[in-house]
C-alpha atoms as a PDB file:
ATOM      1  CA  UNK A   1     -27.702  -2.369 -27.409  1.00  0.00           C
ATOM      2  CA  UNK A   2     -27.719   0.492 -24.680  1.00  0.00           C
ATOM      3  CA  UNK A   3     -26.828  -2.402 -22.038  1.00  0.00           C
ATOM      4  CA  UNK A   4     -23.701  -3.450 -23.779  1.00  0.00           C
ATOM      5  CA  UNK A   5     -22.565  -0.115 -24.295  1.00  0.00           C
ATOM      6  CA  UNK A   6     -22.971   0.815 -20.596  1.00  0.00           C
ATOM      7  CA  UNK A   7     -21.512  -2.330 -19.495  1.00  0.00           C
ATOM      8  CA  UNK A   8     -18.580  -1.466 -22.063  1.00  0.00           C
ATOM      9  CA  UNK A   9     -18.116   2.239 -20.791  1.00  0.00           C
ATOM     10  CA  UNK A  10     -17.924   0.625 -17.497  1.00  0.00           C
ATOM     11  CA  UNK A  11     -14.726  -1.844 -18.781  1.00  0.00           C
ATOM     12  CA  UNK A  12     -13.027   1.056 -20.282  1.00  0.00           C
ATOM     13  CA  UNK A  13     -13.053   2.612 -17.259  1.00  0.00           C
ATOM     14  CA  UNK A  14     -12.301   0.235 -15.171  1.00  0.00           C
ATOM     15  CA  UNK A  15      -9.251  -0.813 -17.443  1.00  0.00           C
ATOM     16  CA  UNK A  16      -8.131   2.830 -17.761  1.00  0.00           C
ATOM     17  CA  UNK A  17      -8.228   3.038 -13.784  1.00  0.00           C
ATOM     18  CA  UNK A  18      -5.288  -0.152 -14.005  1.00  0.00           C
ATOM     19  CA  UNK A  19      -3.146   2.439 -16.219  1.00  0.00           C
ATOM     20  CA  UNK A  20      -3.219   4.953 -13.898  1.00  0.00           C
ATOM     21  CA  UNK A  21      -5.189   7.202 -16.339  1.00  0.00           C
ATOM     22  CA  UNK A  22      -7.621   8.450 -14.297  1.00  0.00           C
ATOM     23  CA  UNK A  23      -8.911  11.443 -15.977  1.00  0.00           C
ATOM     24  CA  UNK A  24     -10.005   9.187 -18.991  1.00  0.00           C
ATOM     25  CA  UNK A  25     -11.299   6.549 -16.318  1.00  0.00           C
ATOM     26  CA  UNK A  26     -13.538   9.173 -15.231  1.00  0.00           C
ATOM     27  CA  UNK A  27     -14.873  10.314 -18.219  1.00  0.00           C
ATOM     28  CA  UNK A  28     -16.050   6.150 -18.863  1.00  0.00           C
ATOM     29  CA  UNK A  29     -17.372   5.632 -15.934  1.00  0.00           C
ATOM     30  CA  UNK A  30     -19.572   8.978 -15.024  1.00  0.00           C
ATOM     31  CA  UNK A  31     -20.762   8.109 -18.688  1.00  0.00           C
ATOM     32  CA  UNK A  32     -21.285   4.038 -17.296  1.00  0.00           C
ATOM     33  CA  UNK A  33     -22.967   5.569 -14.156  1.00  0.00           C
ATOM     34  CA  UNK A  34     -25.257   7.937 -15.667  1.00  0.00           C
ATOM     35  CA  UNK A  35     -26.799   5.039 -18.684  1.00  0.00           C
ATOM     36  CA  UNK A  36     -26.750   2.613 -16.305  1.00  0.00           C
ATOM     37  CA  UNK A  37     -29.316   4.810 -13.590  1.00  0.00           C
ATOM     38  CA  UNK A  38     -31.350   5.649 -17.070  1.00  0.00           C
ATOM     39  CA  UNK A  39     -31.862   1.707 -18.010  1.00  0.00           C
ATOM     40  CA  UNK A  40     -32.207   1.304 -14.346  1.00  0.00           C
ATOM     41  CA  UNK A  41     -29.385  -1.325 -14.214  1.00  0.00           C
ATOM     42  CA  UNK A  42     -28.738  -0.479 -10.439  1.00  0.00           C
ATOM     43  CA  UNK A  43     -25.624  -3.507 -10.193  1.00  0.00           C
ATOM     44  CA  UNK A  44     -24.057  -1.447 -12.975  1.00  0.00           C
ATOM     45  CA  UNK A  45     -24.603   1.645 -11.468  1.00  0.00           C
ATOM     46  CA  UNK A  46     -23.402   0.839  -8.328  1.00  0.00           C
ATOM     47  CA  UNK A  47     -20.116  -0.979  -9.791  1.00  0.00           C
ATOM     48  CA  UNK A  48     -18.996   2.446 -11.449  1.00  0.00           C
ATOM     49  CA  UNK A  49     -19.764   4.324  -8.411  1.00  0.00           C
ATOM     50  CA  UNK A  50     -17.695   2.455  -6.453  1.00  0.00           C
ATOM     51  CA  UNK A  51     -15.235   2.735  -9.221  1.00  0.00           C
ATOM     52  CA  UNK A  52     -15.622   6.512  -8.783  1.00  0.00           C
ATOM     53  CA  UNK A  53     -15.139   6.947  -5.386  1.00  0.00           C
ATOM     54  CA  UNK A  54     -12.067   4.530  -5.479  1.00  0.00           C
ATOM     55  CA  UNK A  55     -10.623   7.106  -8.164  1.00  0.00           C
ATOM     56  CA  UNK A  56     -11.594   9.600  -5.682  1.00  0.00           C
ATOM     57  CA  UNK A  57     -10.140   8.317  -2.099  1.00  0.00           C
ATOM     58  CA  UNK A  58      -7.009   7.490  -3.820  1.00  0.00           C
ATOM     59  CA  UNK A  59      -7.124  11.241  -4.918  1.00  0.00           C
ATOM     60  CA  UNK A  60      -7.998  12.330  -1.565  1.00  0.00           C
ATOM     61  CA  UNK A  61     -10.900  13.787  -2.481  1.00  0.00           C
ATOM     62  CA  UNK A  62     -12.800  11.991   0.834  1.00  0.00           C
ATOM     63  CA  UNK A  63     -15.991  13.539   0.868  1.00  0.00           C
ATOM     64  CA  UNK A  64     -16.943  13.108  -2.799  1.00  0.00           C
ATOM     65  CA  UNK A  65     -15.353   8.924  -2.133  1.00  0.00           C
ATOM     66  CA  UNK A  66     -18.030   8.618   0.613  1.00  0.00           C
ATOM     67  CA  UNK A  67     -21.057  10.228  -1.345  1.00  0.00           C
ATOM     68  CA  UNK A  68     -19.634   7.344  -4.393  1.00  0.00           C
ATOM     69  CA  UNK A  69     -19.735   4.590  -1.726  1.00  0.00           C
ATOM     70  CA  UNK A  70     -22.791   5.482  -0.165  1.00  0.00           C
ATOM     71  CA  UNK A  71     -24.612   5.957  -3.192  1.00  0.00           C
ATOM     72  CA  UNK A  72     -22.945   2.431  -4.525  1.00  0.00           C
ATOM     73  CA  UNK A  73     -24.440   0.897  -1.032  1.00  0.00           C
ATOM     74  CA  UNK A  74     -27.676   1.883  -1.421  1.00  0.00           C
ATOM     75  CA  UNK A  75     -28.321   0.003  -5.149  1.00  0.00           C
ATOM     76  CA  UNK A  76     -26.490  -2.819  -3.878  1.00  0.00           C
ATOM     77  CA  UNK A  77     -29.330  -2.815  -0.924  1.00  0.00           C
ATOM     78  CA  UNK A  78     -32.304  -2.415  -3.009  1.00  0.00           C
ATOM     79  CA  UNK A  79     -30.665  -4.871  -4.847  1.00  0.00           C
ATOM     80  CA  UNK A  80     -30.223  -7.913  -2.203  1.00  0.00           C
ATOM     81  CA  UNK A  81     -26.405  -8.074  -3.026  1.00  0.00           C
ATOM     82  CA  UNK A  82     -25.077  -8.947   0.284  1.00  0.00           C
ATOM     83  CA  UNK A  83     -21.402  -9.848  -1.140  1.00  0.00           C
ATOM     84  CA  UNK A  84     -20.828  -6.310  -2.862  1.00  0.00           C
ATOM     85  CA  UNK A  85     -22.633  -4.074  -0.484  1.00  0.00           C
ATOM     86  CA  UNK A  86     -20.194  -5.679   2.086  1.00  0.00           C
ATOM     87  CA  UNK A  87     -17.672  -4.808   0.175  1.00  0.00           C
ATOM     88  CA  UNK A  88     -18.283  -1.500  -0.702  1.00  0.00           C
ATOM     89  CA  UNK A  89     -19.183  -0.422   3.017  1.00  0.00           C
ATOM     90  CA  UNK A  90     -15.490  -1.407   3.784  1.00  0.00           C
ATOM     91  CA  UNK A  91     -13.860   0.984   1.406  1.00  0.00           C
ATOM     92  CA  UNK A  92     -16.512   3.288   3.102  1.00  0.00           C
ATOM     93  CA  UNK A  93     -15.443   2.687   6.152  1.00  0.00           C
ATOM     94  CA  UNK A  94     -12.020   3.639   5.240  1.00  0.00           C
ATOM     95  CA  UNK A  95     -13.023   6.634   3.242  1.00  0.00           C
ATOM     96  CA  UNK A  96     -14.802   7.849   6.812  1.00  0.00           C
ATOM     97  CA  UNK A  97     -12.133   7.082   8.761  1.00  0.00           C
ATOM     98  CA  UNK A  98      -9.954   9.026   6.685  1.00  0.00           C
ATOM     99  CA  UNK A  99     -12.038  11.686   6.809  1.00  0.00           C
ATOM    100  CA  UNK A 100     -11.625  11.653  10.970  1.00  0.00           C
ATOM    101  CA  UNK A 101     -15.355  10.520  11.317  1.00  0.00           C
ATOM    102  CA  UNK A 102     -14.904   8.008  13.358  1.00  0.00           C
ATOM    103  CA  UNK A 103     -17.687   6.624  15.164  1.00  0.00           C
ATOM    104  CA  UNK A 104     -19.868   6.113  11.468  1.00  0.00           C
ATOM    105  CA  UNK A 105     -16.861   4.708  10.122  1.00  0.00           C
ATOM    106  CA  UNK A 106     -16.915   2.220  12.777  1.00  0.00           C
ATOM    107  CA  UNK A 107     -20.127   1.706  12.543  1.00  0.00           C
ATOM    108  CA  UNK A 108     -20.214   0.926   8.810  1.00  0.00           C
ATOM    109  CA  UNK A 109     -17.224  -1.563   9.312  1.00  0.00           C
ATOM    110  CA  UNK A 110     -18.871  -3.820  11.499  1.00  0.00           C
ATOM    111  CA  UNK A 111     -21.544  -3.970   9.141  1.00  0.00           C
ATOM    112  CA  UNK A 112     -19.429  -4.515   6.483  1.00  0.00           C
ATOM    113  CA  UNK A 113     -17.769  -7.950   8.919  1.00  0.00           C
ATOM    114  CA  UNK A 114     -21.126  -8.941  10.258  1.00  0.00           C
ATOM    115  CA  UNK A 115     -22.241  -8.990   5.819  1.00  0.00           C
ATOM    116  CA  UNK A 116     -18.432 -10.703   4.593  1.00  0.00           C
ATOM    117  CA  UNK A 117     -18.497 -12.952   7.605  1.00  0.00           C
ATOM    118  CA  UNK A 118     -21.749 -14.380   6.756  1.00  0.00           C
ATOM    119  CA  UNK A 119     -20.914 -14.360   2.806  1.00  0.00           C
ATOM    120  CA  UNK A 120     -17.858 -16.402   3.614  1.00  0.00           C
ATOM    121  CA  UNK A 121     -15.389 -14.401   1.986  1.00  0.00           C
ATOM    122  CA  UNK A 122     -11.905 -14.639   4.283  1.00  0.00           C
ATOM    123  CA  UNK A 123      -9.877 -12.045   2.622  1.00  0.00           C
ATOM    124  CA  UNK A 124     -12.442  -9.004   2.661  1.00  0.00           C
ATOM    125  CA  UNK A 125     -13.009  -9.968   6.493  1.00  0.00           C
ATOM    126  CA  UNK A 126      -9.635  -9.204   6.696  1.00  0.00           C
ATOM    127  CA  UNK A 127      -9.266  -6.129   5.206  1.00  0.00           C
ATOM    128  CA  UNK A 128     -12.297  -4.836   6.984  1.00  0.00           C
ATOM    129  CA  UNK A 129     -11.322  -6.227  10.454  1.00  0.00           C
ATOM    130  CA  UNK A 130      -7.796  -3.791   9.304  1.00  0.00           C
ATOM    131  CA  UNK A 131      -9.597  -0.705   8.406  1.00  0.00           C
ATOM    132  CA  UNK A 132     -11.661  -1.245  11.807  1.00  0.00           C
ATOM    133  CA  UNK A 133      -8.230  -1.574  12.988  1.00  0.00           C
ATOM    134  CA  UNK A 134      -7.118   1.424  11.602  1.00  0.00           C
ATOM    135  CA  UNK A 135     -10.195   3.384  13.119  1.00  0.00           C
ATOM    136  CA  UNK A 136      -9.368   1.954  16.617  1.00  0.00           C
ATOM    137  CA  UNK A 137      -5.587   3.198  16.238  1.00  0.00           C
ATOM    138  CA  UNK A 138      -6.082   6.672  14.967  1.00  0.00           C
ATOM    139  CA  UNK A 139      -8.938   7.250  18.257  1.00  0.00           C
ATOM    140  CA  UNK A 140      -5.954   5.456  20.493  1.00  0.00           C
ATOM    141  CA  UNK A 141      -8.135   3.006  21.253  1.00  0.00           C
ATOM    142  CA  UNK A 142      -4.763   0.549  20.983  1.00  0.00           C
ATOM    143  CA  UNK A 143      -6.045  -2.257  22.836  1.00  0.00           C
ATOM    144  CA  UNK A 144      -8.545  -2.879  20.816  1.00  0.00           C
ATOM    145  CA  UNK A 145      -6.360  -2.296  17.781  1.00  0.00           C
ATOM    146  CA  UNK A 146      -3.278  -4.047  18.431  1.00  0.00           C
ATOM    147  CA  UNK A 147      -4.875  -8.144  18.471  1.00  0.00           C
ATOM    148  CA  UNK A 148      -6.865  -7.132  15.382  1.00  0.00           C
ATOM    149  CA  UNK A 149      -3.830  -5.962  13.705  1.00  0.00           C
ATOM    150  CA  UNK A 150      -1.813  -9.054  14.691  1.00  0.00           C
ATOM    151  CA  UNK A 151      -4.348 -11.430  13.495  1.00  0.00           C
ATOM    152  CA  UNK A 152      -4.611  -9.654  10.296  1.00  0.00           C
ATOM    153  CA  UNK A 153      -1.175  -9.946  10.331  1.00  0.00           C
ATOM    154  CA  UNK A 154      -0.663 -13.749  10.311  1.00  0.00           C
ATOM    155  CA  UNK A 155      -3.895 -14.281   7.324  1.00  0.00           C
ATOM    156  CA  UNK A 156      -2.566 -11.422   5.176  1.00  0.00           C
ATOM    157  CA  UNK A 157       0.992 -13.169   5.089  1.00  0.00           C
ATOM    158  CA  UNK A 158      -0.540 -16.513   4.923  1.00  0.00           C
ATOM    159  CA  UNK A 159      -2.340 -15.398   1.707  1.00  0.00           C
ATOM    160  CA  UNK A 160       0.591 -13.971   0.674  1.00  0.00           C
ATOM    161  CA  UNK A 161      -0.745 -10.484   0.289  1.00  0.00           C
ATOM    162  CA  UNK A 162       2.351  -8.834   0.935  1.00  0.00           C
ATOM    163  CA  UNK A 163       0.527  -5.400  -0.223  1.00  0.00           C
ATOM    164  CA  UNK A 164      -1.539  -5.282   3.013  1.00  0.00           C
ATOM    165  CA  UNK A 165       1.079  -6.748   5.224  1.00  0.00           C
ATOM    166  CA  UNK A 166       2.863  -3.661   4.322  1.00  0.00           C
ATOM    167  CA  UNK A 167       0.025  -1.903   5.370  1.00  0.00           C
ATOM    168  CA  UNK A 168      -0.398  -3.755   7.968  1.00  0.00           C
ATOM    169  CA  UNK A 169       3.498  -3.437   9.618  1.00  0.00           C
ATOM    170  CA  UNK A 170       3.155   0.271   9.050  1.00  0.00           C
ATOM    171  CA  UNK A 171       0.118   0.401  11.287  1.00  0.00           C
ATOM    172  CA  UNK A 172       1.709  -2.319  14.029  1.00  0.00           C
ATOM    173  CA  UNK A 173       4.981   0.851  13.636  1.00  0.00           C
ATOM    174  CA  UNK A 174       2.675   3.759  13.795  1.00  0.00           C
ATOM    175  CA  UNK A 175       0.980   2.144  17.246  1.00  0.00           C
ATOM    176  CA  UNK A 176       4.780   1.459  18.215  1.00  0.00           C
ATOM    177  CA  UNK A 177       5.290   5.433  18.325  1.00  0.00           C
ATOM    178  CA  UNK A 178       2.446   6.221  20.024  1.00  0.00           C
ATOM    179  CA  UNK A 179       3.521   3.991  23.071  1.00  0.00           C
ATOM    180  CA  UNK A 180       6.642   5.763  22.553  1.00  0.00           C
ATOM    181  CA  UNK A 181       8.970   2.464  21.177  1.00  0.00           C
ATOM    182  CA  UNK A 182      10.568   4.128  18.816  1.00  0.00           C
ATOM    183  CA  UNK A 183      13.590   1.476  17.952  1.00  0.00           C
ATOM    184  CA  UNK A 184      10.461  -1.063  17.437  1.00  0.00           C
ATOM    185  CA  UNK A 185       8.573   1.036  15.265  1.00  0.00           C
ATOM    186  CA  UNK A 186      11.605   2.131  13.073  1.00  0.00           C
ATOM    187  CA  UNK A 187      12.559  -1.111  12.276  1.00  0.00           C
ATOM    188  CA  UNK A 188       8.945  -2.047  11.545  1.00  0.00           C
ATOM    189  CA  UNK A 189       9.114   0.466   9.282  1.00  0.00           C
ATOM    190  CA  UNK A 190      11.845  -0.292   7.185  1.00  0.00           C
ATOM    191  CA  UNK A 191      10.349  -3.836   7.246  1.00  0.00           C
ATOM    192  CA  UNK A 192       7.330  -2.597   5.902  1.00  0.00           C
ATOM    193  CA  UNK A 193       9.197  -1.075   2.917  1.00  0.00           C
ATOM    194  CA  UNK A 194      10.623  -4.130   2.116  1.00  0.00           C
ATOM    195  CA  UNK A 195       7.111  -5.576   1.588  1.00  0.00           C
ATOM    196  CA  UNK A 196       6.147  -2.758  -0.525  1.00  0.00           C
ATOM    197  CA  UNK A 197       9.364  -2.655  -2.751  1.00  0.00           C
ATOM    198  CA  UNK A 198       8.582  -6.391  -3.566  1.00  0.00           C
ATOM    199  CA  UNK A 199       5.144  -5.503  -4.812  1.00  0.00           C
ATOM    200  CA  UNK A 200       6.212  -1.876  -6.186  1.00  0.00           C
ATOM    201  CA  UNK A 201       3.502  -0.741  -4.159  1.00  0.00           C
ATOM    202  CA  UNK A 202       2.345   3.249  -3.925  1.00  0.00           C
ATOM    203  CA  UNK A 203       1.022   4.195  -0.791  1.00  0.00           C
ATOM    204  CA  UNK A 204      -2.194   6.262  -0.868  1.00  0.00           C
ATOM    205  CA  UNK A 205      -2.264   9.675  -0.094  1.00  0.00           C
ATOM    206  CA  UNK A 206      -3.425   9.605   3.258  1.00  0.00           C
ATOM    207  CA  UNK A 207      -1.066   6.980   4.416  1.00  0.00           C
ATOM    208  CA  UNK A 208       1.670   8.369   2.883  1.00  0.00           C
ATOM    209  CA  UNK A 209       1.069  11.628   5.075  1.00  0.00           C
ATOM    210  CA  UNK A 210       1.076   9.605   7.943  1.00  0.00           C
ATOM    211  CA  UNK A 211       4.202   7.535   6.982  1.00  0.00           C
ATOM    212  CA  UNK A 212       6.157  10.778   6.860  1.00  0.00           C
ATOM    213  CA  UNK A 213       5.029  12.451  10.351  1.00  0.00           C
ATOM    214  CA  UNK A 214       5.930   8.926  11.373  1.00  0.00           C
ATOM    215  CA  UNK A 215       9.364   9.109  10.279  1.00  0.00           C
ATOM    216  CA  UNK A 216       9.857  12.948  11.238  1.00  0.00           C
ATOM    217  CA  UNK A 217       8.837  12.053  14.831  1.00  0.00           C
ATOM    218  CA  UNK A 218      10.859   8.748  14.839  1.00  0.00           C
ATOM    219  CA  UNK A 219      13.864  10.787  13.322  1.00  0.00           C
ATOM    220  CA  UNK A 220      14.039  13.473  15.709  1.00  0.00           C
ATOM    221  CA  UNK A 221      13.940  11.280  18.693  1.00  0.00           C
ATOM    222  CA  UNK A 222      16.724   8.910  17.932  1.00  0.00           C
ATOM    223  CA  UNK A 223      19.002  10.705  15.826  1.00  0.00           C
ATOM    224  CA  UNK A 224      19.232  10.603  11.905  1.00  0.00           C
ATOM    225  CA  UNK A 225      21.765   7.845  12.045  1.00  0.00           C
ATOM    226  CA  UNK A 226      20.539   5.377  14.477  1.00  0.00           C
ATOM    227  CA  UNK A 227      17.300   5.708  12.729  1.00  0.00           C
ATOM    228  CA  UNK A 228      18.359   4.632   9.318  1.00  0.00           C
ATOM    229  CA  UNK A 229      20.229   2.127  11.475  1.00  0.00           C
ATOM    230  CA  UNK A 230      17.525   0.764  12.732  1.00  0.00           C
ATOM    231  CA  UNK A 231      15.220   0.854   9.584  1.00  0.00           C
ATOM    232  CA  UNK A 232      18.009  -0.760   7.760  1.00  0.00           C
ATOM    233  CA  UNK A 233      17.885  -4.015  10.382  1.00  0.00           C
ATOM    234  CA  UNK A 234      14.062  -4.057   9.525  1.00  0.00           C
ATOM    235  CA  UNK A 235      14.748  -3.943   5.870  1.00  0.00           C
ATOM    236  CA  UNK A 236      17.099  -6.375   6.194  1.00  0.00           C
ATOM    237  CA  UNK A 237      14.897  -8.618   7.674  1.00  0.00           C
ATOM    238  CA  UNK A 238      13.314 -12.007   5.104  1.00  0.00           C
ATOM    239  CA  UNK A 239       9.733 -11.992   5.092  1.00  0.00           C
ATOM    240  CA  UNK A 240       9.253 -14.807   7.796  1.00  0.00           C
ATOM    241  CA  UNK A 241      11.555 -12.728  10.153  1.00  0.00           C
ATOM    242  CA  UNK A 242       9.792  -9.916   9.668  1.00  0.00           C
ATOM    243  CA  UNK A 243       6.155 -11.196  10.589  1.00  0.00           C
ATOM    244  CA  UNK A 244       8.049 -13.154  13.613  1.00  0.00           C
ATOM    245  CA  UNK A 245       9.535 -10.302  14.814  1.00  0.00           C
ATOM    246  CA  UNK A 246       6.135  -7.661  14.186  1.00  0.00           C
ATOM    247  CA  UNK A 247       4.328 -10.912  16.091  1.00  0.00           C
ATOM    248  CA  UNK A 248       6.750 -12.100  18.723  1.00  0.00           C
ATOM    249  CA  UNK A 249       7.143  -8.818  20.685  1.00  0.00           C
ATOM    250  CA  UNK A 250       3.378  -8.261  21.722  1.00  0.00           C
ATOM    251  CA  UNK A 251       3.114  -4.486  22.193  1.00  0.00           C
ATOM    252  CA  UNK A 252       2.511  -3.782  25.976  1.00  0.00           C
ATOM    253  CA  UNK A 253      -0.910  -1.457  26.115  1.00  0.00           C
ATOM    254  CA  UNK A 254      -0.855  -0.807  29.651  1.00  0.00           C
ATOM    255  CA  UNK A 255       0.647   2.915  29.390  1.00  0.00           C
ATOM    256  CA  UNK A 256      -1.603   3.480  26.061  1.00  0.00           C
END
């Protein structure tokens, strides 16, 4: 009976997480974590650790997210669970990354490819290949950002996951600044909210911060009204204009 009732602590948690309650979430799933390590169920474990440290990165709490995911990785390891411990290296990845530890967040994320590519799973490729993206763009390291952002780009709106190509046109706007094309990355910006009001997507913490020293930066150096001008024409935009226009002007890299 201890099984089931670890498993079910684990549910509750997880379905507590999807209401946005995640002080009860956490209560469940320490209580999931800690039965399942007794009974030395080391999947179940590792599933409410990861859990955890989701419920942690989205509180910006990135050390204690990376201790979750790298305690997560290791049962998935000793367990031979290629798919999962691929995916929970990616959200480590990001977690490190986030933390500005870049060079073991980039080297986690190309294990985390090398383990979805060879598990055959398309869309968590993707979202790995963004958060090595991600890593690439915050070191300025845009060339090597920019394709892997544009790919992503064309699968995540081909999929229809019009959560990350939010993301993703925030990024493509946030390496827009940083060369200094500040109409371009305005109106990729107000593109990108379009995306997210369709899906009534939050941003998380960390990108949030980002997507308001954006905006300050983009505001002071064109004026408060030609930049809500220009947002405005990316808001505008439908969704197949918007990916043609974030794809049709390649960003130039040579002054990066």
């Amino acid at each position: 009976m201890s099984n089931h009732r670890a498993r079910a602590l684990n549910s509750l948690g997880v379905f507590h997480m999807a209401d946005g309650e995640n002080s009860t979430a956490l209560t469940y799933l320490e209580r999931a974590r800690d039965m399942a390590l007794e009974l030395e169920m080391k999947e179940l474990a590792a599933q409410a650790l990861t859990n955890l440290g989701i419920i942690a990165r989205g509180q910006n709490d990135l050390k204690r997210a990376a201790d979750m995911f790298e305690e997560a990785a290791e049962l998935h390891r000793q367990e031979g669970n290629i798919g999962r411990l691929a995916l929970v290296l990616g959200n480590l990845g990001a977690a490190l990354s986030e933390s500005g530890r870049y060079d073991e967040a980039e080297l986690v994320l190309n294990e985390s490819l090398s383990l979805s590519n060879g598990s055959g799973s398309k869309w968590e490729a993707v979202m790995v290949k963004n958060n090595l993206a991600s890593v690439f763009l915050r070191k300025n390291e845009l060339e090597k950002a920019e394709p892997l952002f544009s790919q992503n780009l064309r699968e995540l709106f081909g999929m229809k996951d019009f959560r990350n190509v939010s993301i993703t046109l925030n990024s493509l706007a946030h390496m827009a600044s940083k060369l200094g094309q500040t109409e371009r990355a305005t109106v990729l910006l107000g593109a990108s909210a379009s995306f997210r009001e369709r899906v009534h997507q939050e941003l998380p913490p960390i990108e949030r911060n980002e997507l308001e020293e954006i905006v300050g930066n983009l505001t002071g150096s064109l004026g408060e009204c030609h930049f809500f001008k220009k947002w405005n024409e990316g808001n505008s935009l439908s969704p197949d204009a918007a990916v043609g226009y974030a794809l049709g002007a390649r960003t130039e890299l040579s002054g990066a």
